[in-house]
Protein backbone atom coordinates (compact mmCIF):
# COMPACT_ATOMS: atom_id res chain seq x y z
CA UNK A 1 38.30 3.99 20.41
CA UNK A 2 35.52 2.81 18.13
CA UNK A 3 32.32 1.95 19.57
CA UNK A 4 30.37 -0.33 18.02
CA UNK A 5 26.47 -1.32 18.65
CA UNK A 6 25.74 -4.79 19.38
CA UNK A 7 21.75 -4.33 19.96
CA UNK A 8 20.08 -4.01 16.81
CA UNK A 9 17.56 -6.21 18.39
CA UNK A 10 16.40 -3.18 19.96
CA UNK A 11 16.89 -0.52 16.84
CA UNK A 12 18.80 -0.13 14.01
CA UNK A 13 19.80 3.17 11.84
CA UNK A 14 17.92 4.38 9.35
CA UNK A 15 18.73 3.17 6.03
CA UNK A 16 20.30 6.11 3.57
CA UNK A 17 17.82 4.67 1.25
CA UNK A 18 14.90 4.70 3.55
CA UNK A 19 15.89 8.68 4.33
CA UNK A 20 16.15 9.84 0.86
CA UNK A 21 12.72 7.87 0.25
CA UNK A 22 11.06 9.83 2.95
CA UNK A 23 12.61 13.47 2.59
CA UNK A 24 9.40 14.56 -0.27
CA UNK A 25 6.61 13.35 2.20
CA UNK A 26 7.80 16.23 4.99
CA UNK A 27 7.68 19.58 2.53
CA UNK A 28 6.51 18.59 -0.86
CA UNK A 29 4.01 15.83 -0.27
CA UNK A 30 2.25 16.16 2.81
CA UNK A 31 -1.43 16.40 1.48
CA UNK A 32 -3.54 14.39 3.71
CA UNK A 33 -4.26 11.10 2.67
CA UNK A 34 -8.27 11.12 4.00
CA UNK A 35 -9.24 13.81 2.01
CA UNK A 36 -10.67 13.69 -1.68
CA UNK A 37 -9.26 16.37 -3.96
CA UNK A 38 -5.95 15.29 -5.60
CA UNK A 39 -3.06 16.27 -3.14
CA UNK A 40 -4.58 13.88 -0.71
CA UNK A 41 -5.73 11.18 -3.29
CA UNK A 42 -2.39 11.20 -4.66
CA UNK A 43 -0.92 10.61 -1.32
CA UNK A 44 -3.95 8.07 -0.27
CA UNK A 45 -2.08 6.14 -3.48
CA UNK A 46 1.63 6.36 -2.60
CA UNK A 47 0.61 4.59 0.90
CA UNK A 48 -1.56 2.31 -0.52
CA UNK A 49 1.49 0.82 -2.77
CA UNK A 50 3.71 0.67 0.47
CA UNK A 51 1.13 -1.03 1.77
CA UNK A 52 1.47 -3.74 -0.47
CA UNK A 53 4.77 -3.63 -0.28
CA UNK A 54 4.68 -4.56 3.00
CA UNK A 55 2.27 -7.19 2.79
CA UNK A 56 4.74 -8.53 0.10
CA UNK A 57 7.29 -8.87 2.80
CA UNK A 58 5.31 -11.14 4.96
CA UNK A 59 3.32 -13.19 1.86
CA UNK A 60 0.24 -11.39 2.87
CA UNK A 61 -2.45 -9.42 1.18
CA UNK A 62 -2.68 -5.22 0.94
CA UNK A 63 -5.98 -5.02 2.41
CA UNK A 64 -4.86 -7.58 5.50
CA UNK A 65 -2.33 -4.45 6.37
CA UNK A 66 -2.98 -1.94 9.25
CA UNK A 67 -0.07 0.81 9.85
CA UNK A 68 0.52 1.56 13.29
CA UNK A 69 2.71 3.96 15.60
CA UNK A 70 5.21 0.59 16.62
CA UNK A 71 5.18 -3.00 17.18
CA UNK A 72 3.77 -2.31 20.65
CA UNK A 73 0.90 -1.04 19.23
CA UNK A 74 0.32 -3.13 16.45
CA UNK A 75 0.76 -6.25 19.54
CA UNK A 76 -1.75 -4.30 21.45
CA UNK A 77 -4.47 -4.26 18.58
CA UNK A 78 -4.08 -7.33 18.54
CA UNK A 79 -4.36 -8.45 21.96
CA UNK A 80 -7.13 -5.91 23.22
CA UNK A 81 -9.07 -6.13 19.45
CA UNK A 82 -9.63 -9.66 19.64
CA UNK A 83 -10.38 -9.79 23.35
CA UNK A 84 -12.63 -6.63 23.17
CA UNK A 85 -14.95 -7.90 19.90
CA UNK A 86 -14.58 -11.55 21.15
CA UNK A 87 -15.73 -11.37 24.65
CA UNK A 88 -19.37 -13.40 24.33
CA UNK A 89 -17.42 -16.42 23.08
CA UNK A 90 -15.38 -16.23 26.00
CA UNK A 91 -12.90 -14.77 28.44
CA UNK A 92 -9.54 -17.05 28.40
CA UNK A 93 -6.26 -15.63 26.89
CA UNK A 94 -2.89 -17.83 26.68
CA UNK A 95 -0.14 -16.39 26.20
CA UNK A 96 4.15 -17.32 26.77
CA UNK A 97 5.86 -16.21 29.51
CA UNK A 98 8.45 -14.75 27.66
CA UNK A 99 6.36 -12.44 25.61
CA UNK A 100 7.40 -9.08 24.86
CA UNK A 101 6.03 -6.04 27.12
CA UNK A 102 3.52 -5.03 25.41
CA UNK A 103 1.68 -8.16 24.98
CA UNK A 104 2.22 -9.19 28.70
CA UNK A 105 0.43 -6.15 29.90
CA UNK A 106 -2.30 -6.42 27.39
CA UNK A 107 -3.27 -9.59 28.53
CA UNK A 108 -2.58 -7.92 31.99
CA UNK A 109 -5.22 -5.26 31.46
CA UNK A 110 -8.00 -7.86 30.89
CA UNK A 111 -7.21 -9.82 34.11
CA UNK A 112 -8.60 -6.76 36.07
CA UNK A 113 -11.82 -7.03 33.38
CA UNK A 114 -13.02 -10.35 34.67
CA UNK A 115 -11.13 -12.42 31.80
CA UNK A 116 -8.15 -15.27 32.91
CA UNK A 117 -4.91 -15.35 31.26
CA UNK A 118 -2.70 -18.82 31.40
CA UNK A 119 1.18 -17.73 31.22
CA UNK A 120 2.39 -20.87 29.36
CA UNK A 121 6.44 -21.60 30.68
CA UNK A 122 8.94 -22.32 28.28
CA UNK A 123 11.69 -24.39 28.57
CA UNK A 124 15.68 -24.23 28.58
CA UNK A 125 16.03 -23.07 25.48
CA UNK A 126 13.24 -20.20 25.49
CA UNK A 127 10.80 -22.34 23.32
CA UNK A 128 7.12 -23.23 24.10
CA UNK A 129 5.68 -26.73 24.36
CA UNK A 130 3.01 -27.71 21.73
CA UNK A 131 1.88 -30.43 24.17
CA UNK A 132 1.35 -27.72 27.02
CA UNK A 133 -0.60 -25.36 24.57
CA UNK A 134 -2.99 -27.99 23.50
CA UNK A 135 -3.95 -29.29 26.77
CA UNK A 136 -4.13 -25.10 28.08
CA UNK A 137 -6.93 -24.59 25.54
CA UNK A 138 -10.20 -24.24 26.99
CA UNK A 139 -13.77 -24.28 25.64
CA UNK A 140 -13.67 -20.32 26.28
CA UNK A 141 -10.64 -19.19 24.94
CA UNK A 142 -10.30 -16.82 22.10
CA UNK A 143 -6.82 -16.00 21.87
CA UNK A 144 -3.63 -17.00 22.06
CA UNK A 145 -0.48 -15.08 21.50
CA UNK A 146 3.25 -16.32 20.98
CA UNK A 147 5.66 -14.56 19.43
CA UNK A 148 7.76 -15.47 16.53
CA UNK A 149 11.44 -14.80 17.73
CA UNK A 150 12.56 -13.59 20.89
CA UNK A 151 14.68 -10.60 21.27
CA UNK A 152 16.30 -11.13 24.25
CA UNK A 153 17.49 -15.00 23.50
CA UNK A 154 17.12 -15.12 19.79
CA UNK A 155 15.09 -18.14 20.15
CA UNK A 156 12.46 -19.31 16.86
CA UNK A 157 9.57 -21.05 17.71
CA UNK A 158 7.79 -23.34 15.97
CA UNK A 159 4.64 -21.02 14.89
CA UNK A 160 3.45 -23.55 12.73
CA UNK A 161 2.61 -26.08 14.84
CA UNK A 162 1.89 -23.81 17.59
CA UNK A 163 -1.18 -22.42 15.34
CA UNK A 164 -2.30 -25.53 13.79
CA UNK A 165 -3.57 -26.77 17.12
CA UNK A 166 -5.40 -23.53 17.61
CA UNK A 167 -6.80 -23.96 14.13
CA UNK A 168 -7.93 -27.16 14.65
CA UNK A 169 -9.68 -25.86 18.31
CA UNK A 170 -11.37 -22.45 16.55
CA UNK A 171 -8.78 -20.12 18.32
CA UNK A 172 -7.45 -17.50 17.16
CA UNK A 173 -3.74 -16.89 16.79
CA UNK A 174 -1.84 -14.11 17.18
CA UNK A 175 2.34 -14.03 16.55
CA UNK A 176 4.73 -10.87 17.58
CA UNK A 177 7.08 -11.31 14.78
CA UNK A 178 9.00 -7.77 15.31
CA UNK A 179 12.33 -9.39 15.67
CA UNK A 180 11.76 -11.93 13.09
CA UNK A 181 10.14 -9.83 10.00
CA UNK A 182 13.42 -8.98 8.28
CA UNK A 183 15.89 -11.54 9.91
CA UNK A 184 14.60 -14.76 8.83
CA UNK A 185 11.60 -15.35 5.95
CA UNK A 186 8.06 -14.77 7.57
CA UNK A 187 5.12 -16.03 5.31
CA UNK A 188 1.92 -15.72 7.69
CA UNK A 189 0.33 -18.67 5.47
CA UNK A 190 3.30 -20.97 5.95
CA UNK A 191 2.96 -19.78 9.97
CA UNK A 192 -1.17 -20.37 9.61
CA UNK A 193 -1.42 -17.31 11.98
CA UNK A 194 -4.65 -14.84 12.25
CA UNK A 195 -2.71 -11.90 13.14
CA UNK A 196 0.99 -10.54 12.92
CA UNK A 197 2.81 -8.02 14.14
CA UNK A 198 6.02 -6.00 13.20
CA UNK A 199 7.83 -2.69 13.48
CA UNK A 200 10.20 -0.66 11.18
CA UNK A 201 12.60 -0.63 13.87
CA UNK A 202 13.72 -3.48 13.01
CA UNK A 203 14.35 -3.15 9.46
CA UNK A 204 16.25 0.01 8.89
CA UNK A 205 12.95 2.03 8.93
CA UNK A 206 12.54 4.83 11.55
CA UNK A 207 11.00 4.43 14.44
CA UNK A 208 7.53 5.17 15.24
CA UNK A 209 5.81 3.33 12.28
CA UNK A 210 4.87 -0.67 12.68
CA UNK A 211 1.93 -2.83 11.07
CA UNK A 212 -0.74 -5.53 12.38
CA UNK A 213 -1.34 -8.13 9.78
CA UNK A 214 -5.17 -9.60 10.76
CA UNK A 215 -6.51 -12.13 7.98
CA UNK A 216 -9.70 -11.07 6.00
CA UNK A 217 -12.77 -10.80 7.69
CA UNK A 218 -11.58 -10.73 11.44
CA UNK A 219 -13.45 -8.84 13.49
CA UNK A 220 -11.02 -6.49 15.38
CA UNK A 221 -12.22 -3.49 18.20
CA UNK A 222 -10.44 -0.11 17.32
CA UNK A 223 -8.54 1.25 20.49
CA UNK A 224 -8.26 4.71 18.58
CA UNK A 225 -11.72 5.86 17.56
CA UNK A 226 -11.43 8.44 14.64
CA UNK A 227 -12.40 8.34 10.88
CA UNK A 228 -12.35 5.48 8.41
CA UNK A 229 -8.63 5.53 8.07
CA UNK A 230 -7.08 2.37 8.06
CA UNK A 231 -10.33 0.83 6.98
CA UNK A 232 -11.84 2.13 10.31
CA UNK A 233 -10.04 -0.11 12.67
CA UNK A 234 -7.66 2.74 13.35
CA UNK A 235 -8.45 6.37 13.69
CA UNK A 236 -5.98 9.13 12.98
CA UNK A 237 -4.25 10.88 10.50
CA UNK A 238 -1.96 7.89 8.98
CA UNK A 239 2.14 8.98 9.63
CA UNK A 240 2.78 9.51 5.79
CA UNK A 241 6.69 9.62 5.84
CA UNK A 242 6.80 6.88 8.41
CA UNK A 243 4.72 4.67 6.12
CA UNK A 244 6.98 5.20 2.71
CA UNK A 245 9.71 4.57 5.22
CA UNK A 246 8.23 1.27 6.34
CA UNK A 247 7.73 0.58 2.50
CA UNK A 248 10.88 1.22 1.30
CA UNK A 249 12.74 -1.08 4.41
CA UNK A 250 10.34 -4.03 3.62
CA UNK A 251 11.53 -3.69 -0.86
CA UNK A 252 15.14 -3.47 0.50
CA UNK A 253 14.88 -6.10 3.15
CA UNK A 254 13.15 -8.25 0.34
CA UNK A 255 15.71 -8.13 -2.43
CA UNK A 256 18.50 -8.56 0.37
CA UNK A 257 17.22 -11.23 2.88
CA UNK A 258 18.87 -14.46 1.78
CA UNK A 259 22.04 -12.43 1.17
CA UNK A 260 21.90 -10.79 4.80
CA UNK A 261 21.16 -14.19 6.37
CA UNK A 262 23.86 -16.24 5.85
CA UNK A 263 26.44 -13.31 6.09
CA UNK A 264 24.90 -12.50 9.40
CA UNK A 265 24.89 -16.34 10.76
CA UNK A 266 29.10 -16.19 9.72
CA UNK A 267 29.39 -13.12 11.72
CA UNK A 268 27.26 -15.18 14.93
CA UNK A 269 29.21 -18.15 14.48
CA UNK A 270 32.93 -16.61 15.02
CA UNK A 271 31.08 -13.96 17.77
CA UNK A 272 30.00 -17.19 19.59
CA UNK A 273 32.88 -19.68 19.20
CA UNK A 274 35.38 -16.73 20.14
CA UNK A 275 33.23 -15.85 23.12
CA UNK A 276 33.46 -19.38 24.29
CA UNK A 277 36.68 -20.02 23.92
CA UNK A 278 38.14 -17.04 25.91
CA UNK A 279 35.60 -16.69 29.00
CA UNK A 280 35.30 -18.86 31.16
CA UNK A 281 32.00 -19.54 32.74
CA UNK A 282 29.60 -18.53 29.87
CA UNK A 283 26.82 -19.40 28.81
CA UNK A 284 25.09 -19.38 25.18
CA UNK A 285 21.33 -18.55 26.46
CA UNK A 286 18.55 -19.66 23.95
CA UNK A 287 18.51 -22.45 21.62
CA UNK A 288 21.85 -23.09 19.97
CA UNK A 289 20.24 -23.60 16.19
CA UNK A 290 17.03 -22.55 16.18
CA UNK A 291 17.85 -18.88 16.27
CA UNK A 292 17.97 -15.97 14.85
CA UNK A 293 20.82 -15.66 12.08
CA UNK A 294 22.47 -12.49 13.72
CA UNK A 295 21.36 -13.37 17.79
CA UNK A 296 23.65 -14.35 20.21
CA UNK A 297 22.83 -14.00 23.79
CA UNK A 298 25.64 -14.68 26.94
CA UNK A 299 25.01 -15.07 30.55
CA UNK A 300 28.61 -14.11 32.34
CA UNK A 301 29.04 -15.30 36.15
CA UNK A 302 29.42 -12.84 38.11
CA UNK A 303 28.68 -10.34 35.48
CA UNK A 304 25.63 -7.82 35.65
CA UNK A 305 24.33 -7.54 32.32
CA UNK A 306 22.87 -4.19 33.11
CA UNK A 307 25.03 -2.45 35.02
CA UNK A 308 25.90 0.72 33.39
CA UNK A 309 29.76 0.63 33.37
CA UNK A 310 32.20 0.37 30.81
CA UNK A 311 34.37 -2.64 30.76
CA UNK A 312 37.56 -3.06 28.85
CA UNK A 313 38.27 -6.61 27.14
CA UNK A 314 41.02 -7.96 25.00
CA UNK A 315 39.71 -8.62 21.35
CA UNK A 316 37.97 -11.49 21.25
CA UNK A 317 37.91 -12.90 17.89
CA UNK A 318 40.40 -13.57 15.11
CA UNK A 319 39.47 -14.16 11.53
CA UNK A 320 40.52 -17.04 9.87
CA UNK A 321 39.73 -15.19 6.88
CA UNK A 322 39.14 -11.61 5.99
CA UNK A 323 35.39 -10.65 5.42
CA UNK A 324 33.79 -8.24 3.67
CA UNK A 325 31.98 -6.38 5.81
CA UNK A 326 28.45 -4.94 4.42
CA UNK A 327 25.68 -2.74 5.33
CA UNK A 328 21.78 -4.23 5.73
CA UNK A 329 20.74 -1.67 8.21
């Protein structure tokens, strides 16, 4: 029998690409990038131009990109820099409830530092109220953090709008866009966000290499004190291979987006109406448009979603038309 894996939400394989990209930068090319005679200026240059290519995947600038170990981390820059260097203005965080781990507990760790974090609810369908997040704003708040696209529900909010009342308040915002960057088209000027986060998890890169996007001349605390790598906002010897990886995923996911989305919204489409049509009591869970292209999220009664047992099922779908499958991850 033929397994196949239906949570690429969570990770997806390396790309073949991506691999053979990465394979100099373990033997042949692993000068360190901080250092000044040429096998670690050479190297300083190869990251610099995946840095951009990066940045070209989310609209933004080269020097606006940090590299990071994962999206968790990059979220946690975020969350902990701003609070950290922002402090004198004030000590209120907002945040969704729905927001990934690593932003919940970030704004976590400052509630036992004397700061107050509002947990803004979301409705039905996963997304947040722009109403409620205007009248949560507070003379002392400095942050506020809502990500892009859930995981879980597939859900898109409306960033946008979401950030334009925070730029019209002076507060900064902050967007976890890890399971958006390389689904759906993220621009961070369209979104009018001050900081963005995403991880090569998502993209066909490997894991342990993610980026924080922070707009020029934001004032961000390190959380790993070091050298002046990363333009001194994060110390450490940068993960070179991880990097070209993370470059390589972002060109590909580029030239292949538009392409990827609407054969990944076919795919959702017959997975959902099938679904539908042969169980009874289930439940689509998130919004039932404004999703991700390739998301679809069930509740089953009576079903445990994380039990750990193996269930067989009857096929559930059956093309109308062949399709030709293809490979984006």
């Amino acid at each position: 029998m033929r397994r196949v894996y239906l949570d690429h939400a969570s990770a997806t394989p390396v790309r073949e690409e991506v691999i053979e990209a990465m394979l100099p930068y373990f033997d042949r090319h692993f000068g360190n990038p901080s250092t000044v005679y040429d096998m670690g200026s050479q190297i300083k240059q190869v990251m610099e131009e995946q840095r951009a290519k990066v940045a070209k995947l989310i609209s933004a600038k080269s020097q606006e990109i940090i590299f990071t170990s994962s999206g968790a981390e990059a979220n946690n820059l975020a969350v902990k820099g701003v609070a950290f260097a922002r402090q004198k203005k004030g000590k209120h965080i907002i945040i969704s409830a729905i927001e990934h781990h690593s932003v919940l507990n970030s704004a976590r760790f400052f509630e036992r530092m004397d700061f107050e974090v509002t947990f803004l609810p979301v409705d039905e369908y996963g997304l947040v109220d722009p109403g409620r997040l205007s009248r949560a704003i507070r003379s002392d708040t400095i942050l506020v953090s809502i990500m892009h696209a859930n995981n879980e529900i597939g859900t898109i909010q409306p960033i946008s709008e979401l950030s334009g009342i925070c730029r019209d308040k002076g507060v900064l915002f902050h967007t976890d866009a890890v399971a958006s960057a390389g689904n759906i088209p993220v621009d961070v000027n369209a979104l009018n966000v001050d900081l963005l986060s995403l991880s090569g998890v998502s993209i066909g890169a490997p894991k342990g290499v993610g980026a924080l996007y922070f707009k020029n001349n934001l004032r961000l605390m390190p959380l790993i004190h070091g050298g002046i790598q990363e333009m001194g906002r994060r110390g450490g010897t940068e993960n070179v291979p991880g990097i070209v990886g993370l470059g390589k995923a972002s060109e590909l996911t580029i030239a292949e987006l538009t392409d990827k989305i609407d054969y990944l919204q076919e795919l959702r489409n017959l997975l959902v109406a099938g679904i539908q049509k042969r169980i009874e009591s289930v439940k689509l869970t998130g919004h039932p448009y404004r999703r991700l292209p390739g998301h679809a999220s069930f509740c089953i009664e009576a079903i445990e979603g994380e039990a750990k047992a193996y269930v067989q099922t009857p096929a559930l779908l059956v093309l109308q038309k062949p399709l030709k499958l293809r490979r984006f991850w």
